[in-house]
Protein backbone atom coordinates (compact mmCIF):
# COMPACT_ATOMS: atom_id res chain seq x y z
CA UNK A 1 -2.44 -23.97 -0.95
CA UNK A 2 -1.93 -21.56 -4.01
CA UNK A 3 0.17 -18.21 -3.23
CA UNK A 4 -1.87 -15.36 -4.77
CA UNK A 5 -0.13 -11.97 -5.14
CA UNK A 6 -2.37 -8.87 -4.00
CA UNK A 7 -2.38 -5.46 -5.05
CA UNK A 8 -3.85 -2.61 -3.12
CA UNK A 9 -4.01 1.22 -4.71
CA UNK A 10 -4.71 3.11 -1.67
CA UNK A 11 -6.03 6.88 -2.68
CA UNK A 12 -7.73 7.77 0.64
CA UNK A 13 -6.46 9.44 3.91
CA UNK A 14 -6.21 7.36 7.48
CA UNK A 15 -9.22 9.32 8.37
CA UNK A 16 -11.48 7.54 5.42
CA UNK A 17 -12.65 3.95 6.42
CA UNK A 18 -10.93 2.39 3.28
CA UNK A 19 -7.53 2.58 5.26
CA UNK A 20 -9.19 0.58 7.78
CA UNK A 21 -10.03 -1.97 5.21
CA UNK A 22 -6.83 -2.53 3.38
CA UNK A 23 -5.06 -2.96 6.79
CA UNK A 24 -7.89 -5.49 7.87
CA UNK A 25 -7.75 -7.53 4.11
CA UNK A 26 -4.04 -7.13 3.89
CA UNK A 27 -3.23 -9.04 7.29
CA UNK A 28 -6.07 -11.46 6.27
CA UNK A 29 -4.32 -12.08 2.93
CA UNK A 30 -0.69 -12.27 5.30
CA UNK A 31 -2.32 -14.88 7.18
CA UNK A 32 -2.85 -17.31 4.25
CA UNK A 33 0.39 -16.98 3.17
CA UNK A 34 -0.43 -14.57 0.28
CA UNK A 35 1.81 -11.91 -1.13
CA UNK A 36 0.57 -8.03 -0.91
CA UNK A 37 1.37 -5.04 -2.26
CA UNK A 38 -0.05 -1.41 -1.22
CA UNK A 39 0.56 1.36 -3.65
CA UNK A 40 -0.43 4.71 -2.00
CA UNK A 41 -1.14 7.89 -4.39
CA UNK A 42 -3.04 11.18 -4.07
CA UNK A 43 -4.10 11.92 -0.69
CA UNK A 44 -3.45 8.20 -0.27
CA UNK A 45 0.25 9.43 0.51
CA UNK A 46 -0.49 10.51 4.26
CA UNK A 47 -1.30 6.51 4.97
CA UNK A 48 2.64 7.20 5.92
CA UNK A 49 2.21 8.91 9.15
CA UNK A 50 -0.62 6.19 10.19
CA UNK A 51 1.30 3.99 12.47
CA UNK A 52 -0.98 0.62 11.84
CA UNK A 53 -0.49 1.15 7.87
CA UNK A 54 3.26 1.02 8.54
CA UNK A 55 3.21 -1.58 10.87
CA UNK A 56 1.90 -4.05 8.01
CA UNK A 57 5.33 -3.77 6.47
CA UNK A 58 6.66 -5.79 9.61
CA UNK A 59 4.01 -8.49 8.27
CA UNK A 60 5.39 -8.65 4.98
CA UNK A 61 3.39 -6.26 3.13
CA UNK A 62 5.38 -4.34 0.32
CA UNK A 63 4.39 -0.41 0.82
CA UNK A 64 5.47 1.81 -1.77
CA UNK A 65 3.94 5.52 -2.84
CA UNK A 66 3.95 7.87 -5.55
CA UNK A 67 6.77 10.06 -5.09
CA UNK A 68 5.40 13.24 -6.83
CA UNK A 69 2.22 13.28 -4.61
CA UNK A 70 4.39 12.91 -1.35
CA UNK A 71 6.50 16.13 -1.82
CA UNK A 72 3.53 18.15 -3.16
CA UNK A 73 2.31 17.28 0.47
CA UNK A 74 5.16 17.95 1.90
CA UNK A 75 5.89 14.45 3.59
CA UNK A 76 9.48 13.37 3.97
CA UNK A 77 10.69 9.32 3.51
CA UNK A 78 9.41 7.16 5.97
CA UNK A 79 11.72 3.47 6.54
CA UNK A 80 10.18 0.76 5.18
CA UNK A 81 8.47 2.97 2.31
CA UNK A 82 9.37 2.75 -1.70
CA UNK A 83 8.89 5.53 -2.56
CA UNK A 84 8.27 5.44 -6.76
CA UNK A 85 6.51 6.65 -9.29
CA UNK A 86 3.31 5.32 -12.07
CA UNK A 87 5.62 2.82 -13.11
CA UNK A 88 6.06 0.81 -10.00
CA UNK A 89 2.28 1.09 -9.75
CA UNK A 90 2.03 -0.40 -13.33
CA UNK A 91 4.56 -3.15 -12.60
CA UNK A 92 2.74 -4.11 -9.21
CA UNK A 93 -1.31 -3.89 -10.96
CA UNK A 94 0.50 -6.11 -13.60
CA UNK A 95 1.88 -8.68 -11.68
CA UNK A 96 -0.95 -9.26 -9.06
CA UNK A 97 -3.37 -11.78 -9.42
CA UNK A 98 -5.85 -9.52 -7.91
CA UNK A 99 -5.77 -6.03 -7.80
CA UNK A 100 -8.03 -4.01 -5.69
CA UNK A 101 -8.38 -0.17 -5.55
CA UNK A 102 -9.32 1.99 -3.09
């Protein structure tokens, strides 16, 4: 079986129904042995205090978010967070196979 490497922008609060979905595709991904990456920006950034988002980083998935929109909101680091910046959303839409926003 081929490795693919996904990559998830995640723009969307826990409340929204997309959070729901990358936590549901990225374990399916996990599962068949495929790499994943979640980039959270905008109000994306609160997917930090959503337990079952964090808990995929225990699975393997990479979690990083956009720095800037964290401290506008006011959220402090989280373990097992990058936090970055465009860049490291750049470098990760680059060098997926797939990349998926939401």
């Amino acid at each position: 079986m081929m490795t693919m490497k996904l990559g998830i922008l995640l723009t969307t609060p826990p409340s929204h129904q997309n959070t729901h979905s990358v936590i549901h595709l990225s374990k399916a991904a996990r599962e068949q042995g495929h790499h994943v990456g979640i980039f959270m920006m905008a109000d994306g950034v609160y997917n930090i205090l959503y337990q079952p988002l964090l808990d995929l980083g225990n699975d393997g998935v990479e979690l990083s978010l956009c720095a800037h929109n964290a401290t506008q909101r006011g959220l402090k680091k989280v373990e097992g967070v990058q936090w970055g910046s465009q860049y490291d959303l750049a470098l990760l839409a680059n060098g997926s196979d797939r990349f998926l926003t939401f």
